[in-house]
PDB file of N, CA and C in Angstrom:
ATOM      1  N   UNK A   1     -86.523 -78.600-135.669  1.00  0.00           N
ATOM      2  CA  UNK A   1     -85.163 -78.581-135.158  1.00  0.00           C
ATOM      3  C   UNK A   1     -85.215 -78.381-133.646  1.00  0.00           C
ATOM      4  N   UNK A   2     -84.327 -79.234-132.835  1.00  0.00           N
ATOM      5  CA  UNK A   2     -84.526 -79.098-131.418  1.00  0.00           C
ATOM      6  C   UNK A   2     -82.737 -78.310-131.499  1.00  0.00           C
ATOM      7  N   UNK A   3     -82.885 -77.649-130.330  1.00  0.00           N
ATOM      8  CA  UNK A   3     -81.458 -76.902-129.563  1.00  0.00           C
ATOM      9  C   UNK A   3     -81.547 -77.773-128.714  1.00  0.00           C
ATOM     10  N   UNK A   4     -79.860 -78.217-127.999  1.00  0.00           N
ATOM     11  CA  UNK A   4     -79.643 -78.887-127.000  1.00  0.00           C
ATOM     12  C   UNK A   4     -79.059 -77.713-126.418  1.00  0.00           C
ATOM     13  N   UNK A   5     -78.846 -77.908-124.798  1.00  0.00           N
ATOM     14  CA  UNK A   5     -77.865 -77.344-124.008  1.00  0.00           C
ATOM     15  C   UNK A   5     -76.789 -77.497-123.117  1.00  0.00           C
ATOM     16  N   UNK A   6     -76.579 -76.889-122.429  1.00  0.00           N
ATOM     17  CA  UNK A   6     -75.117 -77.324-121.346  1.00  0.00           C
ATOM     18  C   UNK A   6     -75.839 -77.203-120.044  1.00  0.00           C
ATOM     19  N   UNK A   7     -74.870 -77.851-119.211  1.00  0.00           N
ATOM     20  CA  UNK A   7     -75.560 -77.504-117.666  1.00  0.00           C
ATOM     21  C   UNK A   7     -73.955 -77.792-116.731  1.00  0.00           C
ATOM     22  N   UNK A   8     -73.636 -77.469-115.857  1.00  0.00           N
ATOM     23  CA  UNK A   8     -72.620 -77.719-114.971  1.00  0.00           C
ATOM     24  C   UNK A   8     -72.984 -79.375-114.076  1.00  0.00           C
ATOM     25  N   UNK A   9     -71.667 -79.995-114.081  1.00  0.00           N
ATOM     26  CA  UNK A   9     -71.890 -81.178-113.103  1.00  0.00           C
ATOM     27  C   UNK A   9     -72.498 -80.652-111.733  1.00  0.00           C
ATOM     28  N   UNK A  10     -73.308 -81.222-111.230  1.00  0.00           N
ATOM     29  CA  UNK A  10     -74.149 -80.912-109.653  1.00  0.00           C
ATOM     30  C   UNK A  10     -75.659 -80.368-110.096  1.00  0.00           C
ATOM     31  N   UNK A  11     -75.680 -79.537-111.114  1.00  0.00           N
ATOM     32  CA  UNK A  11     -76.787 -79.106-111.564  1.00  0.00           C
ATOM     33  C   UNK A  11     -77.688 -79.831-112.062  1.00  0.00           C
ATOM     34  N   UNK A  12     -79.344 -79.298-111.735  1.00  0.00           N
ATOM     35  CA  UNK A  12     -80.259 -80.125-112.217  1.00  0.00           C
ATOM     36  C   UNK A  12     -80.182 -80.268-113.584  1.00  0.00           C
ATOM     37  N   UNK A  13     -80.647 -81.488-113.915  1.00  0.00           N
ATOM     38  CA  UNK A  13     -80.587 -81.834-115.448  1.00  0.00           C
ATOM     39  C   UNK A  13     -82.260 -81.149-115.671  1.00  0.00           C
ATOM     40  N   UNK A  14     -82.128 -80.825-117.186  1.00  0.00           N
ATOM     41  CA  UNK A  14     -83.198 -80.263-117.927  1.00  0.00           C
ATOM     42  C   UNK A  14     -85.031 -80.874-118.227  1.00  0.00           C
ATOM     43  N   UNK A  15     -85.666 -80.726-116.989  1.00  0.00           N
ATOM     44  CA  UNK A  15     -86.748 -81.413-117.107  1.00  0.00           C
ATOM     45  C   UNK A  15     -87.545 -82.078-118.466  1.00  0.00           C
ATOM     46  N   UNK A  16     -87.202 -81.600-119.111  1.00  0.00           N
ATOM     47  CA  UNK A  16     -87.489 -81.871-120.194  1.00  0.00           C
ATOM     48  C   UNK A  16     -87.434 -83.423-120.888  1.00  0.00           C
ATOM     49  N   UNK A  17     -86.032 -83.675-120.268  1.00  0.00           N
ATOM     50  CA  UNK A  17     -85.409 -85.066-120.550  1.00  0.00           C
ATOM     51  C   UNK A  17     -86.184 -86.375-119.647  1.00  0.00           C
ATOM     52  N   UNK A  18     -86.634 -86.945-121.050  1.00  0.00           N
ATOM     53  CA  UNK A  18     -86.564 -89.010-120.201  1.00  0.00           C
ATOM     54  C   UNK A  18     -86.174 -88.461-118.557  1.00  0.00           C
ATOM     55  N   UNK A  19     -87.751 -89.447-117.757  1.00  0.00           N
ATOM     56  CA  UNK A  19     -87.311 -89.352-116.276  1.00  0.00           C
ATOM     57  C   UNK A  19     -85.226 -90.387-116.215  1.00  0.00           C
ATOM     58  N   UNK A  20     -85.768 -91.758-117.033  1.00  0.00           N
ATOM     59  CA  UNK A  20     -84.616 -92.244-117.074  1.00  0.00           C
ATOM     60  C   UNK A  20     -83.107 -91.747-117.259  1.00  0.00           C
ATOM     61  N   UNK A  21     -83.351 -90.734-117.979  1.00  0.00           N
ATOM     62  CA  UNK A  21     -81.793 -90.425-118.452  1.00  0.00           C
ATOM     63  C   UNK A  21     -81.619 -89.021-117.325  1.00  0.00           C
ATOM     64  N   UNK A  22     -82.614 -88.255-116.994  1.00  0.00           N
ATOM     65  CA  UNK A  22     -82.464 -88.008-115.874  1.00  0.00           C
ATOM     66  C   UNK A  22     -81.701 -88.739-114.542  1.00  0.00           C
ATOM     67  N   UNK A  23     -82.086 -89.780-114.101  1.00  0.00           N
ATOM     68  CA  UNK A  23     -82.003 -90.760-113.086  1.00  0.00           C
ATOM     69  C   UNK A  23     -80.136 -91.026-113.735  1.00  0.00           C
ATOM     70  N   UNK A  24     -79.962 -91.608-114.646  1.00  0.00           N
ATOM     71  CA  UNK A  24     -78.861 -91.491-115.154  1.00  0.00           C
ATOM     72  C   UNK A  24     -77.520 -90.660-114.878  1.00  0.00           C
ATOM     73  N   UNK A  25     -78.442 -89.227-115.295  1.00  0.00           N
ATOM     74  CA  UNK A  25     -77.028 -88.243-114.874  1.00  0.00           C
ATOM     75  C   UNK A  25     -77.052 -88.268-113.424  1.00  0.00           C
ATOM     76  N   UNK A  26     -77.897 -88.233-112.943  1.00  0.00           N
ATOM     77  CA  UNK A  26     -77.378 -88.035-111.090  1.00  0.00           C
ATOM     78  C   UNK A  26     -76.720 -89.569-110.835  1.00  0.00           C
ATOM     79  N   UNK A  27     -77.277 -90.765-111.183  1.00  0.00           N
ATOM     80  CA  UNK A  27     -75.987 -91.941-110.897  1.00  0.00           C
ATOM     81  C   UNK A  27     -74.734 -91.528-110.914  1.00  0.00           C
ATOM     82  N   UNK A  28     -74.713 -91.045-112.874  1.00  0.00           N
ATOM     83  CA  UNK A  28     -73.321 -90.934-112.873  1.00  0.00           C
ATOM     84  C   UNK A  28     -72.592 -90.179-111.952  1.00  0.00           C
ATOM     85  N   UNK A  29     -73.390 -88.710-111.444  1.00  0.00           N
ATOM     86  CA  UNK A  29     -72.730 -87.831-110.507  1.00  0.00           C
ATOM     87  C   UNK A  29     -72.403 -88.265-109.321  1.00  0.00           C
ATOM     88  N   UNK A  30     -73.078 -89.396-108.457  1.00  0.00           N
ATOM     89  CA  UNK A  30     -73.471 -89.618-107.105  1.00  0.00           C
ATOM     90  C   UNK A  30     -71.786 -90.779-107.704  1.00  0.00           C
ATOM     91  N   UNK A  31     -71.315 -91.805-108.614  1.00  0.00           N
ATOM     92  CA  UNK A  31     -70.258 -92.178-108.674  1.00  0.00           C
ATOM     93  C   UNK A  31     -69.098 -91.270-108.684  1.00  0.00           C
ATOM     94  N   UNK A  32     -69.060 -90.211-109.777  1.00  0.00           N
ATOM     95  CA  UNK A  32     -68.013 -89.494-109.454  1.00  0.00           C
ATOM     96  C   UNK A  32     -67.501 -88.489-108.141  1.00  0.00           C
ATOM     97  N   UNK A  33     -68.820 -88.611-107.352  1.00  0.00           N
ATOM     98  CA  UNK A  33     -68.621 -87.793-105.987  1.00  0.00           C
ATOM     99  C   UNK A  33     -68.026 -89.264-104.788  1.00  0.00           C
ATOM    100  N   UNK A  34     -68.636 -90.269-105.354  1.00  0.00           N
ATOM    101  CA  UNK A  34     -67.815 -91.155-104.713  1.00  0.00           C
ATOM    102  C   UNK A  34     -66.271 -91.374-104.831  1.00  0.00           C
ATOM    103  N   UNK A  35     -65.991 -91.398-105.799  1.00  0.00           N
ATOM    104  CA  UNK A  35     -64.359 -91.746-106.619  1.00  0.00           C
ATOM    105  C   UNK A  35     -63.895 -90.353-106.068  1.00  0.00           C
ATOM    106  N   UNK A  36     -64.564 -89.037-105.418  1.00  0.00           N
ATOM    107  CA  UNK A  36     -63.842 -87.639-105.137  1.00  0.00           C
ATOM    108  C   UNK A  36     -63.273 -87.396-106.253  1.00  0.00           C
ATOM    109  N   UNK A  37     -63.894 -87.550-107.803  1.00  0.00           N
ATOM    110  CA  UNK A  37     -63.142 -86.977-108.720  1.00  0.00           C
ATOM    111  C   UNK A  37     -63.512 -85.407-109.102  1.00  0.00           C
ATOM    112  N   UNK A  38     -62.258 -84.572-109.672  1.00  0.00           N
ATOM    113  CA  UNK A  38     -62.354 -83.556-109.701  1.00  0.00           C
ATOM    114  C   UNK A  38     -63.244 -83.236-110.844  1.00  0.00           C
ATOM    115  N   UNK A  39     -64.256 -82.612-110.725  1.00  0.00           N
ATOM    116  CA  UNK A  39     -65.293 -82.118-111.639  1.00  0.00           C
ATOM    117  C   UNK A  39     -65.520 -80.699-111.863  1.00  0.00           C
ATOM    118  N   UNK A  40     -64.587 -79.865-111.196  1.00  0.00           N
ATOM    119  CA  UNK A  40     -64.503 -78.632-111.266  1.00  0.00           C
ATOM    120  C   UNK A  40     -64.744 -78.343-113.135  1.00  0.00           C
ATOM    121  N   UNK A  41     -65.423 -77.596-113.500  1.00  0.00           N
ATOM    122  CA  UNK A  41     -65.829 -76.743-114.711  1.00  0.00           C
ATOM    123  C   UNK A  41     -65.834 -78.031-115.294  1.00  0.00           C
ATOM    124  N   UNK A  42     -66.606 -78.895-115.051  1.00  0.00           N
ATOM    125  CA  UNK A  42     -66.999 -80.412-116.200  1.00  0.00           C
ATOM    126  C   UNK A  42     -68.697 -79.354-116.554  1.00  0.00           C
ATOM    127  N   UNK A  43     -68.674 -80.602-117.794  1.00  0.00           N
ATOM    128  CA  UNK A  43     -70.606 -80.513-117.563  1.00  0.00           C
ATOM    129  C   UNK A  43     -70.874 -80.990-118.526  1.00  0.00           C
ATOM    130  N   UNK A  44     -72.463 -80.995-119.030  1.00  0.00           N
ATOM    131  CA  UNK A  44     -73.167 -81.956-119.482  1.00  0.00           C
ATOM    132  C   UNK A  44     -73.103 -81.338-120.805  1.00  0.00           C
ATOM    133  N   UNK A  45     -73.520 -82.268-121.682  1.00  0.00           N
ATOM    134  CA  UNK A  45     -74.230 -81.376-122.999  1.00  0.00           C
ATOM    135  C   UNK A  45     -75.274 -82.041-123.535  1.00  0.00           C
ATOM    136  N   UNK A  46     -76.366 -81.777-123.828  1.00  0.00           N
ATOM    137  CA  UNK A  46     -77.555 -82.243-124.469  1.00  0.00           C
ATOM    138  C   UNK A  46     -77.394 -81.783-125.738  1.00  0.00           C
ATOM    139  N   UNK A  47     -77.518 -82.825-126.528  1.00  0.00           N
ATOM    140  CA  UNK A  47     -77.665 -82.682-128.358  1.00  0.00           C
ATOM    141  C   UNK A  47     -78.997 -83.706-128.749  1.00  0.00           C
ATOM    142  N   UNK A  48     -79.587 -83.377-129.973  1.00  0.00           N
ATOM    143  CA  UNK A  48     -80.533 -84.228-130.516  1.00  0.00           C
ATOM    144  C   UNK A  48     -79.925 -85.048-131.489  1.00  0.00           C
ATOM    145  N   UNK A  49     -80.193 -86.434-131.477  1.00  0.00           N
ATOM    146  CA  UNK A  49     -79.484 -87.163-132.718  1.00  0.00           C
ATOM    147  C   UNK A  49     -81.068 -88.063-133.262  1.00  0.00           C
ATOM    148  N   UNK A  50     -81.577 -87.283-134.281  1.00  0.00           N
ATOM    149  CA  UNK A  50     -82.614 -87.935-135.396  1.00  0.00           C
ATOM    150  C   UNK A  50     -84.164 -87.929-134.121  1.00  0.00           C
ATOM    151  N   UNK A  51     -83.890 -86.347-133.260  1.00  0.00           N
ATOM    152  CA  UNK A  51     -84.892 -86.468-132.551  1.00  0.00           C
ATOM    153  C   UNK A  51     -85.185 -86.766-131.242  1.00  0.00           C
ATOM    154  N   UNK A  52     -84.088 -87.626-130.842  1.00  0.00           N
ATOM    155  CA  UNK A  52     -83.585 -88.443-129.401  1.00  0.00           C
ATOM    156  C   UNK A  52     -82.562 -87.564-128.313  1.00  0.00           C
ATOM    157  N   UNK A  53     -82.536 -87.435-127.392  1.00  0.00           N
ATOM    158  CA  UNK A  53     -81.775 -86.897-126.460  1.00  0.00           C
ATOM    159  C   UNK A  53     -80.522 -87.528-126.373  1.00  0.00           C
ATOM    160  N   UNK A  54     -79.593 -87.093-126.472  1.00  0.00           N
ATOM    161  CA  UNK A  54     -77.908 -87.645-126.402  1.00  0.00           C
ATOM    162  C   UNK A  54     -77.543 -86.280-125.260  1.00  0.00           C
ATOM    163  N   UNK A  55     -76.882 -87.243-124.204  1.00  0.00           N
ATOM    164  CA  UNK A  55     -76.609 -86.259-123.450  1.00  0.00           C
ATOM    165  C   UNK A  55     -74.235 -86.752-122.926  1.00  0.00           C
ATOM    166  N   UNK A  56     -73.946 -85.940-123.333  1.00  0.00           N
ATOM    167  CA  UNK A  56     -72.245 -86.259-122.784  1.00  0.00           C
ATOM    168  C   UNK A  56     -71.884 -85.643-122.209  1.00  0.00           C
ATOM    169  N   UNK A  57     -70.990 -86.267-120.842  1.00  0.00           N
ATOM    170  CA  UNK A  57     -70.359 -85.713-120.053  1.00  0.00           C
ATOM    171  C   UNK A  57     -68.939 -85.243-120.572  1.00  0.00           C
ATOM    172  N   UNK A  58     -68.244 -83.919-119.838  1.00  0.00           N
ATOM    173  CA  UNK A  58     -67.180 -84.138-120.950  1.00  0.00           C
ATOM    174  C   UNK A  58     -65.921 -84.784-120.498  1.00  0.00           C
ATOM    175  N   UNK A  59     -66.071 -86.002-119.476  1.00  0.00           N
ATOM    176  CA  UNK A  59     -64.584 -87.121-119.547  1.00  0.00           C
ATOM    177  C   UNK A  59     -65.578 -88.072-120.853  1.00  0.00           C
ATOM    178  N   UNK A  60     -66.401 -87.675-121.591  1.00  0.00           N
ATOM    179  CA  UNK A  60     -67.168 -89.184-122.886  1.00  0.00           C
ATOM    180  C   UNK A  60     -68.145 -89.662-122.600  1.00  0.00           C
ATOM    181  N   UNK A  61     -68.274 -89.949-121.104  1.00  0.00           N
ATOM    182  CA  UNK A  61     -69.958 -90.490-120.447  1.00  0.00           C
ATOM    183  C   UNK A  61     -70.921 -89.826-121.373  1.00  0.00           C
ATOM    184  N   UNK A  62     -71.661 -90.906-121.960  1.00  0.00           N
ATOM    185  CA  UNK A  62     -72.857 -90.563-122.733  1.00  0.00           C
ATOM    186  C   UNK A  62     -74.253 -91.318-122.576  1.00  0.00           C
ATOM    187  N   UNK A  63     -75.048 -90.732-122.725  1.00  0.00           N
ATOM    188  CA  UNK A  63     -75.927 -91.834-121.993  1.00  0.00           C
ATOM    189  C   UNK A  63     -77.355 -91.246-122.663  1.00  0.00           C
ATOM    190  N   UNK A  64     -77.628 -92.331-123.290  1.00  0.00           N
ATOM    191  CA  UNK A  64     -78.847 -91.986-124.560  1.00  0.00           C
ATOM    192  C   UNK A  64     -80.245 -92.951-124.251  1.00  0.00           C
ATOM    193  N   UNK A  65     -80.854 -93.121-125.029  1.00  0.00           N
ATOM    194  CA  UNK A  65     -82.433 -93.976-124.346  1.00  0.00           C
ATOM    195  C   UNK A  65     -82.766 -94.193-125.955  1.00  0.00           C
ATOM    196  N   UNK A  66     -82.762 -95.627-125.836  1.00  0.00           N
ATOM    197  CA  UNK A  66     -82.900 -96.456-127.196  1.00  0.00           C
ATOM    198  C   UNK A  66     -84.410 -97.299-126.483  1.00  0.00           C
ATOM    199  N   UNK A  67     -85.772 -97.292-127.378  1.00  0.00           N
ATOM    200  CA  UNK A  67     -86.640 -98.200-126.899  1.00  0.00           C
ATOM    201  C   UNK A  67     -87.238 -98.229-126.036  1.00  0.00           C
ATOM    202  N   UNK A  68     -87.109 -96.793-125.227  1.00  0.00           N
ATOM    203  CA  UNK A  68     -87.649 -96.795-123.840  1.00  0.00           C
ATOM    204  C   UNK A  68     -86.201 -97.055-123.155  1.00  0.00           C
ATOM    205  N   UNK A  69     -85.002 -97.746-123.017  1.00  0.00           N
ATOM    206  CA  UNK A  69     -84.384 -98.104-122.783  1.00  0.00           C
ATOM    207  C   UNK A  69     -83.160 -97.151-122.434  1.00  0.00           C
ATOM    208  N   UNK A  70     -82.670 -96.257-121.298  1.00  0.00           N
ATOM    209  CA  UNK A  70     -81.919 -95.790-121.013  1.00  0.00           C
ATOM    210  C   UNK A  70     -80.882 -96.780-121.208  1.00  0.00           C
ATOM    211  N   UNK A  71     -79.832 -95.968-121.708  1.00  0.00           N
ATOM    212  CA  UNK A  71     -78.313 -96.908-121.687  1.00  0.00           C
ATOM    213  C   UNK A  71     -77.246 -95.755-121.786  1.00  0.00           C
ATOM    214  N   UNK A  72     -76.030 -96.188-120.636  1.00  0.00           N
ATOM    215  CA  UNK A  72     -74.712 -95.149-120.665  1.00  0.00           C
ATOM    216  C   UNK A  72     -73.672 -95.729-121.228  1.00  0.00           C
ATOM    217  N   UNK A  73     -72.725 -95.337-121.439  1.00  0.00           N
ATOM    218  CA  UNK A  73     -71.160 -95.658-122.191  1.00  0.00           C
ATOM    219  C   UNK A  73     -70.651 -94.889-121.625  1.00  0.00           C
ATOM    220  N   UNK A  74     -69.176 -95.254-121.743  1.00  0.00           N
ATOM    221  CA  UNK A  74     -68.048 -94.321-120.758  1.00  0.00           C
ATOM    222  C   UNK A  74     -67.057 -94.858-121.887  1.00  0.00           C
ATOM    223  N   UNK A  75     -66.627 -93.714-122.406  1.00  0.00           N
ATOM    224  CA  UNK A  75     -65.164 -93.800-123.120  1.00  0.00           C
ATOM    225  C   UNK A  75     -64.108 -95.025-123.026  1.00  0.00           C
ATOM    226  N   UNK A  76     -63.657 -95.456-123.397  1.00  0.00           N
ATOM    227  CA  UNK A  76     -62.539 -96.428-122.982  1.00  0.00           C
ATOM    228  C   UNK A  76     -61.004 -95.560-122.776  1.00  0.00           C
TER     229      UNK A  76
END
């Protein structure tokens, strides 16, 4: 059984994680600091799904690694 955790937007993501999905959350951050959106008390959450890192932001940004293959989604 893996524990996931939380982390605050700006904060380093959890070394632990895919360099990729790493690289990932700071994109997403380096966009929302562009857009000046308010991120006050946002943040991340890391969960395991069948072993794999699932990590969501909480406006839905999720961004998982299928195949080697980092990939994000954003809520509609």
């Amino acid at each position: 059984m893996q524990i996931g955790t939380r982390w605050s937007v700006g904060d380093e993501a959890p070394k632990s994680l895919p360099l990729g999905i790493r690289q990932a959350v700071g994109e997403e951050e380096r966009v929302l600091r562009d857009l000046e959106a308010d991120t006050e008390g946002w943040g991340w959450t890391l969960t395991f799904l069948e072993g794999e890192p699932v990590v969501t932001l909480d406006d839905g940004t999720v961004i998982t690694q299928v195949d080697g293959e980092t990939q994000v989604t954003h809520e509609s």
